[in-house]
C-alpha atoms as a PDB file:
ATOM      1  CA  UNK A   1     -88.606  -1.917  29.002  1.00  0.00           C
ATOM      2  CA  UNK A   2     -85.907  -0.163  31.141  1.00  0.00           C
ATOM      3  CA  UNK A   3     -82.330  -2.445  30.582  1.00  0.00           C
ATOM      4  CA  UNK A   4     -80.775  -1.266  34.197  1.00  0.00           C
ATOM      5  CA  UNK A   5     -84.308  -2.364  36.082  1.00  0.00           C
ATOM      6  CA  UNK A   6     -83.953  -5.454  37.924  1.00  0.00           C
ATOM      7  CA  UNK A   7     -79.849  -6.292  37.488  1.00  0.00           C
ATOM      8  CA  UNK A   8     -79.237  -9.837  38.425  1.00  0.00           C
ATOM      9  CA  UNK A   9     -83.403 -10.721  39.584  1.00  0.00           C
ATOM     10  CA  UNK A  10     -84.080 -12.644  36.603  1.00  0.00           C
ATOM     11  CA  UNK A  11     -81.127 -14.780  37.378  1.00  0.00           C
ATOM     12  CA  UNK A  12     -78.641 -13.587  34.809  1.00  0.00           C
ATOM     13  CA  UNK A  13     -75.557 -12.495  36.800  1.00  0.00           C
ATOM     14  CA  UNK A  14     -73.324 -10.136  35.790  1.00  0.00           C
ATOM     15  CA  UNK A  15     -69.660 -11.143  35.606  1.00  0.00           C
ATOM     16  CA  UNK A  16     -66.109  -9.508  34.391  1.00  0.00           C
ATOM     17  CA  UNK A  17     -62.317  -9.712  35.196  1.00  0.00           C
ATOM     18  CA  UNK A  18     -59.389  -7.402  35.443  1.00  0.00           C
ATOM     19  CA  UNK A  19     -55.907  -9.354  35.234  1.00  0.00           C
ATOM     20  CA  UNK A  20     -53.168  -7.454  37.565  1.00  0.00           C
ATOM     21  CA  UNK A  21     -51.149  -5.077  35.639  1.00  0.00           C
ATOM     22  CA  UNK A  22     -47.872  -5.936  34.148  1.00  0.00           C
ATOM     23  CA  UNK A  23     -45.711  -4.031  36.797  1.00  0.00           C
ATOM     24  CA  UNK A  24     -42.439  -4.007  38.050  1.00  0.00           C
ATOM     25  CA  UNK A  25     -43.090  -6.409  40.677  1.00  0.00           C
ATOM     26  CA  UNK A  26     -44.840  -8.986  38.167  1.00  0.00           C
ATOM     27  CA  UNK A  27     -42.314  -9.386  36.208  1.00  0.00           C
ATOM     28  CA  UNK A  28     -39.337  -9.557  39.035  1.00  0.00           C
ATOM     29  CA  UNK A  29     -41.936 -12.294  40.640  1.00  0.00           C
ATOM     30  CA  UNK A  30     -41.491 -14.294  37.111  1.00  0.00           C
ATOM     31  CA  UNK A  31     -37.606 -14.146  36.926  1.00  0.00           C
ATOM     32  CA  UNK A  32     -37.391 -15.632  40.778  1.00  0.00           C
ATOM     33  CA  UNK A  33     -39.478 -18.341  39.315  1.00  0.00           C
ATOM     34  CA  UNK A  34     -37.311 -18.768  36.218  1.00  0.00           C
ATOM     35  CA  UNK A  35     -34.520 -18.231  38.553  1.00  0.00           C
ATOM     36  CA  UNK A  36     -35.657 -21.220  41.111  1.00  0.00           C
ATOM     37  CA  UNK A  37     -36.745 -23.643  37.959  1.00  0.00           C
ATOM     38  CA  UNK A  38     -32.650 -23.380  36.852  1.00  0.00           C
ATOM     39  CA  UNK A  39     -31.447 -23.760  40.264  1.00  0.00           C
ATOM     40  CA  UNK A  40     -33.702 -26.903  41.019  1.00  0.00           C
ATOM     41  CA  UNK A  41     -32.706 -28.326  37.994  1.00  0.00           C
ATOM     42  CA  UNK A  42     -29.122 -28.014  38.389  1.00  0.00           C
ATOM     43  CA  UNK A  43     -29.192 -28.703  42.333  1.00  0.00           C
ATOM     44  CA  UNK A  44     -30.362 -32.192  41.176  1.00  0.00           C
ATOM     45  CA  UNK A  45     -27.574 -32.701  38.165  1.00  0.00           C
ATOM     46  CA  UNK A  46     -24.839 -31.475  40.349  1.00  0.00           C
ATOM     47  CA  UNK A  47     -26.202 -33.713  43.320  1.00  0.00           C
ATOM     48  CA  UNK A  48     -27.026 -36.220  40.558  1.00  0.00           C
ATOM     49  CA  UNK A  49     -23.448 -36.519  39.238  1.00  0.00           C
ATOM     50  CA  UNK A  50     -21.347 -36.171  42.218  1.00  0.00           C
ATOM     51  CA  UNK A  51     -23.224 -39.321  44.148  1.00  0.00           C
ATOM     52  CA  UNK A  52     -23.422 -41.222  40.549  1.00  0.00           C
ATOM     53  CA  UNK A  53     -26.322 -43.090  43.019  1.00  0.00           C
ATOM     54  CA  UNK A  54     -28.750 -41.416  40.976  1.00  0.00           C
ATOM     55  CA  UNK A  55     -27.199 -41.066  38.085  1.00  0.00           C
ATOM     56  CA  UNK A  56     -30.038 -43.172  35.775  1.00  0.00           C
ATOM     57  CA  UNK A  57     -32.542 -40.990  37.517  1.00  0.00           C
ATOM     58  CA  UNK A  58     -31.291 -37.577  36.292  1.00  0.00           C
ATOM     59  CA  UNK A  59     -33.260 -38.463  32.693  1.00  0.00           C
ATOM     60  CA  UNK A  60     -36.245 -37.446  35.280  1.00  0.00           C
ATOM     61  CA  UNK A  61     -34.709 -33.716  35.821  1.00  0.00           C
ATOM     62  CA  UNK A  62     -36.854 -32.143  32.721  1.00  0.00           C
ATOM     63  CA  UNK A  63     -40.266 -34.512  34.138  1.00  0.00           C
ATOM     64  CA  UNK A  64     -39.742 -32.951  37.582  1.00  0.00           C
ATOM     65  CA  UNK A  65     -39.414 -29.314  36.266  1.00  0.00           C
ATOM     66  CA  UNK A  66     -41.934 -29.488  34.015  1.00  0.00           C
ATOM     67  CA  UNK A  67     -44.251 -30.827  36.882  1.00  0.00           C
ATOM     68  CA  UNK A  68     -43.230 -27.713  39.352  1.00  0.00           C
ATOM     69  CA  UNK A  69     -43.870 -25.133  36.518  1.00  0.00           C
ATOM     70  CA  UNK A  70     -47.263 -26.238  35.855  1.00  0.00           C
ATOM     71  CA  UNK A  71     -47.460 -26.695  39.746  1.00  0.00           C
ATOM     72  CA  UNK A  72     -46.463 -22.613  40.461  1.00  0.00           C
ATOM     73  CA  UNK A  73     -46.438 -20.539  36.925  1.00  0.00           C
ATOM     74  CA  UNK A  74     -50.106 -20.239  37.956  1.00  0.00           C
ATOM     75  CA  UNK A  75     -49.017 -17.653  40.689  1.00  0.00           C
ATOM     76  CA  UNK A  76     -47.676 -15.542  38.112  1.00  0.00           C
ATOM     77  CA  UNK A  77     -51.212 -14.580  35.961  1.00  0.00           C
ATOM     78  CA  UNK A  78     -53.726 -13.308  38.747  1.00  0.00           C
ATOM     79  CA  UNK A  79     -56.973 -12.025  38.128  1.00  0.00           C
ATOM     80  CA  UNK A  80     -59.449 -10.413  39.476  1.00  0.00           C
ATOM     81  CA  UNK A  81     -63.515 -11.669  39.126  1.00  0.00           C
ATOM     82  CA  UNK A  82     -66.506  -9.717  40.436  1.00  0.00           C
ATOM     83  CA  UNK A  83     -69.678 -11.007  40.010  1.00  0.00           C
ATOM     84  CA  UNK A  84     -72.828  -9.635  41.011  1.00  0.00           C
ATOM     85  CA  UNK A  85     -75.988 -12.062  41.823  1.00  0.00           C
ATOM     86  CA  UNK A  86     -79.230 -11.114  42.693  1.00  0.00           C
ATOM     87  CA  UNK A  87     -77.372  -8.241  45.004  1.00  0.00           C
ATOM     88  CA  UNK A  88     -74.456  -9.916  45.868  1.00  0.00           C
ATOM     89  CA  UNK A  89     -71.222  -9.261  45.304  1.00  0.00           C
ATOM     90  CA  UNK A  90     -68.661 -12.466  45.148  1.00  0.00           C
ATOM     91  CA  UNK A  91     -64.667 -11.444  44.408  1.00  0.00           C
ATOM     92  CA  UNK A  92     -62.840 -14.174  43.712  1.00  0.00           C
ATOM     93  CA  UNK A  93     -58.910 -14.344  42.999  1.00  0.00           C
ATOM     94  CA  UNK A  94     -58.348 -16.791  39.683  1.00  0.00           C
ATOM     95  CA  UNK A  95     -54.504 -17.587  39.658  1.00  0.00           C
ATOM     96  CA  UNK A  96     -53.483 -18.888  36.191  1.00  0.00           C
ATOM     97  CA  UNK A  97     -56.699 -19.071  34.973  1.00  0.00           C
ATOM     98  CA  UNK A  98     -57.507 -22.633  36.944  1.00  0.00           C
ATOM     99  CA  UNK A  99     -57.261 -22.421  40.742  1.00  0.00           C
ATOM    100  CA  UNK A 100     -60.251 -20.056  41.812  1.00  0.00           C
ATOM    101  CA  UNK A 101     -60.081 -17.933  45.412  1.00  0.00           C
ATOM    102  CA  UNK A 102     -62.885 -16.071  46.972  1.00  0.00           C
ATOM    103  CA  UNK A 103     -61.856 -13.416  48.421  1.00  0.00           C
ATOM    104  CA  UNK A 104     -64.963 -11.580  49.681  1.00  0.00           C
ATOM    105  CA  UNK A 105     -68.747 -11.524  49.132  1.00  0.00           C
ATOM    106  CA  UNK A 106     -70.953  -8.903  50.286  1.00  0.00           C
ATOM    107  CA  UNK A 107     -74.381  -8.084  49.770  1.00  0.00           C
ATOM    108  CA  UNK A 108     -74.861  -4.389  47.872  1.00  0.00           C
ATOM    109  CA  UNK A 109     -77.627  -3.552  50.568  1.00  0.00           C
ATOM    110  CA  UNK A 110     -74.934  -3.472  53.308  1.00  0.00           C
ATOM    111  CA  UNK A 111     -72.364  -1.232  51.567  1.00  0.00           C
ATOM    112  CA  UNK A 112     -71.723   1.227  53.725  1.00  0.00           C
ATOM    113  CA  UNK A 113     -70.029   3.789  51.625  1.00  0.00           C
ATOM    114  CA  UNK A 114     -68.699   3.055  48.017  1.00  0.00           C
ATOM    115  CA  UNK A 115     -66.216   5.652  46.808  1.00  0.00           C
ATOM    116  CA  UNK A 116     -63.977   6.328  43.583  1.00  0.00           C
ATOM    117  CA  UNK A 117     -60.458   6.065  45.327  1.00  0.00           C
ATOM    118  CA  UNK A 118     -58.315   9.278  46.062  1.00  0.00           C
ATOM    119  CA  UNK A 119     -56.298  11.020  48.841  1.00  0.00           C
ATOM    120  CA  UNK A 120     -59.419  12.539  50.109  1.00  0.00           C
ATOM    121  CA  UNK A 121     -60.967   9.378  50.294  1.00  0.00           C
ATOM    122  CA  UNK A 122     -58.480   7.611  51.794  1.00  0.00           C
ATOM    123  CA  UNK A 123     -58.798   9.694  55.170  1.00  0.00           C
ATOM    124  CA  UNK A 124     -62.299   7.896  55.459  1.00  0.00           C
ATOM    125  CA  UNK A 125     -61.326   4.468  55.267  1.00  0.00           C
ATOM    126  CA  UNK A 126     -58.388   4.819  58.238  1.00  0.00           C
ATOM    127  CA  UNK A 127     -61.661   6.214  59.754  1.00  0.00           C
ATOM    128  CA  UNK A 128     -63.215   2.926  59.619  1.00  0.00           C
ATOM    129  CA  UNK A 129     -60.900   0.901  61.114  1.00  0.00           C
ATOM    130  CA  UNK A 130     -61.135  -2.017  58.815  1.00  0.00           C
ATOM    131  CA  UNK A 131     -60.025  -5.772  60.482  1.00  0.00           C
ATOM    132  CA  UNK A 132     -59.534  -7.022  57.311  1.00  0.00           C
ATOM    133  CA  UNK A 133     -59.042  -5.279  54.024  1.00  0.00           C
ATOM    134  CA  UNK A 134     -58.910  -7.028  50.814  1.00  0.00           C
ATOM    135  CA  UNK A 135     -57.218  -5.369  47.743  1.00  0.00           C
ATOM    136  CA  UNK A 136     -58.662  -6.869  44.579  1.00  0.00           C
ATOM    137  CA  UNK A 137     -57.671  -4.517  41.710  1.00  0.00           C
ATOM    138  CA  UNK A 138     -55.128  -4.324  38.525  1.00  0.00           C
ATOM    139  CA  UNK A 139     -53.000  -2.404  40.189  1.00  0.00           C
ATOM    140  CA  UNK A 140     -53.170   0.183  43.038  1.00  0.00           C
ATOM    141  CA  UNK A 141     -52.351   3.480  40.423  1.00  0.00           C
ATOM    142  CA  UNK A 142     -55.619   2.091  38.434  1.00  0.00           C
ATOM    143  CA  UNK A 143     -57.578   5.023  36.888  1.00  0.00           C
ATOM    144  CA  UNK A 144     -61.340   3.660  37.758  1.00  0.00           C
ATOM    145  CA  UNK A 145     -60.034   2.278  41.645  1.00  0.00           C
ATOM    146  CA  UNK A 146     -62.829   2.254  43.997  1.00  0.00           C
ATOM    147  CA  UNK A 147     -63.413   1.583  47.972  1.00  0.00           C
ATOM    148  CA  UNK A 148     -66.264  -0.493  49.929  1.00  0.00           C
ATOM    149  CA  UNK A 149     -66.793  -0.140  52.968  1.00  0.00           C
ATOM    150  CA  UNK A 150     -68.961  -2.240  55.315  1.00  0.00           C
ATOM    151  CA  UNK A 151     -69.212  -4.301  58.080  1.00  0.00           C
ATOM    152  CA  UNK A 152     -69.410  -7.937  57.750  1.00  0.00           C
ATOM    153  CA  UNK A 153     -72.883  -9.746  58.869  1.00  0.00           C
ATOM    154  CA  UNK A 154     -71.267 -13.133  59.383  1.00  0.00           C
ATOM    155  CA  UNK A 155     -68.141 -11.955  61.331  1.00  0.00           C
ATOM    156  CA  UNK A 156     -68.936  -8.211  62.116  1.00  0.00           C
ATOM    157  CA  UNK A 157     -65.928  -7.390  61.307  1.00  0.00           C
ATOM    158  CA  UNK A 158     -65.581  -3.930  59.382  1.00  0.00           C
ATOM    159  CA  UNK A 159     -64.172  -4.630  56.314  1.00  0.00           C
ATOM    160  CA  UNK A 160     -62.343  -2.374  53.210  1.00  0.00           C
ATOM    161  CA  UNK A 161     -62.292  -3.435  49.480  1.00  0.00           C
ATOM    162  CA  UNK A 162     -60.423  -2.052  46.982  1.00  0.00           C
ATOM    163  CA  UNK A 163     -62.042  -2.745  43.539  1.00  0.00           C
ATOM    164  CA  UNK A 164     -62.317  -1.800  39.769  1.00  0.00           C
ATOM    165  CA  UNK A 165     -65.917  -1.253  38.920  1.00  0.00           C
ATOM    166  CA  UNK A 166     -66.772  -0.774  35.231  1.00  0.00           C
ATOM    167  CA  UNK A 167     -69.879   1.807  34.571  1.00  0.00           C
ATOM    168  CA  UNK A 168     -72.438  -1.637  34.492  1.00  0.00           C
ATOM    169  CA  UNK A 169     -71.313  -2.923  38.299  1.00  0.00           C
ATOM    170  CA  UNK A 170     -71.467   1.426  39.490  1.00  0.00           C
ATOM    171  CA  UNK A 171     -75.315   0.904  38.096  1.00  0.00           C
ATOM    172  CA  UNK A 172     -75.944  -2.019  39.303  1.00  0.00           C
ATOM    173  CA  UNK A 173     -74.648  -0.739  43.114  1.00  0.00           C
ATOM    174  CA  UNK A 174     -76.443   2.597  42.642  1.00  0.00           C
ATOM    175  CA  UNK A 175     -79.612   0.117  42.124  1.00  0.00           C
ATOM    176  CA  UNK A 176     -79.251  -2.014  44.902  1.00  0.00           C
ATOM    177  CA  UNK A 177     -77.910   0.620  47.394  1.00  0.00           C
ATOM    178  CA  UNK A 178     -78.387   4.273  46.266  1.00  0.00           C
ATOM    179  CA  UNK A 179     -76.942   5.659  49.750  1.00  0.00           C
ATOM    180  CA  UNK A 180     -73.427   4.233  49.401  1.00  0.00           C
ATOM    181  CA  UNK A 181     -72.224   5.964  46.449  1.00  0.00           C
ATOM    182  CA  UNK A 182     -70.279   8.947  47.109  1.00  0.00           C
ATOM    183  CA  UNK A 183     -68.660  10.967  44.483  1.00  0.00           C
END
């Protein structure tokens, strides 16, 4: 029996992540955060002592920081999910491994045009003139970056993703749509 016949019919989907790349702009996001935790908590001591109103309350300064870094660290570890269903394609943003987004789903038959991503290629998506483009990738430099394009059936709105497909979610595109992938 053929193993790339039938991806996702007998109801197994096929599912993988790619966490955004540890960049520049990652890690100047965490030290803002580290920044704002010290500033909160010594905006409260300083308020805290000069008042002396609140000065019994200030045991409560290490509760409340805790409580806001397990509130926002989350926004610091994004990944990206792609999961294909019965040929459908769901991407959904996970932010600290709890809170779950989804960004866009798509069924493979309407792909337009699927594309590996380069400056070439990037003339034909300005063609397209995408209303809403969703960028759901490691990082923008990413070696295997690719492009969907298509037009949304619910909103019919032309839309642009940017995505990392691994060699299983290429075959299981080239399955359910043969005419969108273009080299």
């Amino acid at each position: 029996m053929n193993n790339e016949s039938g991806f996702g019919a007998n109801g197994a989907p096929y599912e993988y992540a790619v966490a955004e790349a540890k960049t520049k702009r990652l890690m100047l996001k965490k030290l803002l955060f580290i920044a704002a935790y010290i500033l909160w908590g010594a905006t409260v001591l300083i308020v805290g002592v000069i008042t002396k109103l609140i000065l019994p309350l200030l045991c409560f300064i290490p509760l409340s920081i805790w409580i806001i870094v397990f509130l926002t660290w989350r926004y610091t570890q994004v990944e990206y999910e792609y999961s294909y269903f019965s040929g459908k394609l769901t991407v959904s943003k996970i932010l600290g491994g709890r809170t779950r987004k989804k960004l866009c789903e798509v069924m493979l038959r309407d792909l337009s045009a699927v594309f590996p991503y380069s400056d070439a290629n990037l003339s034909r998506t300005q063609a397209f003139h995408a209303e809403k483009t969703v960028f759901a990738a490691s990082d923008a430099a990413s070696a295997n970056l690719y492009i969907a394009l298509w037009q949304d059936t619910d909103s019919s709105k032309h839309m642009i993703l940017f995505f990392e497909p691994n060699e299983k979610a290429v075959k299981i595109i080239k399955y359910y749509n043969m005419s969108a992938i273009a080299k």
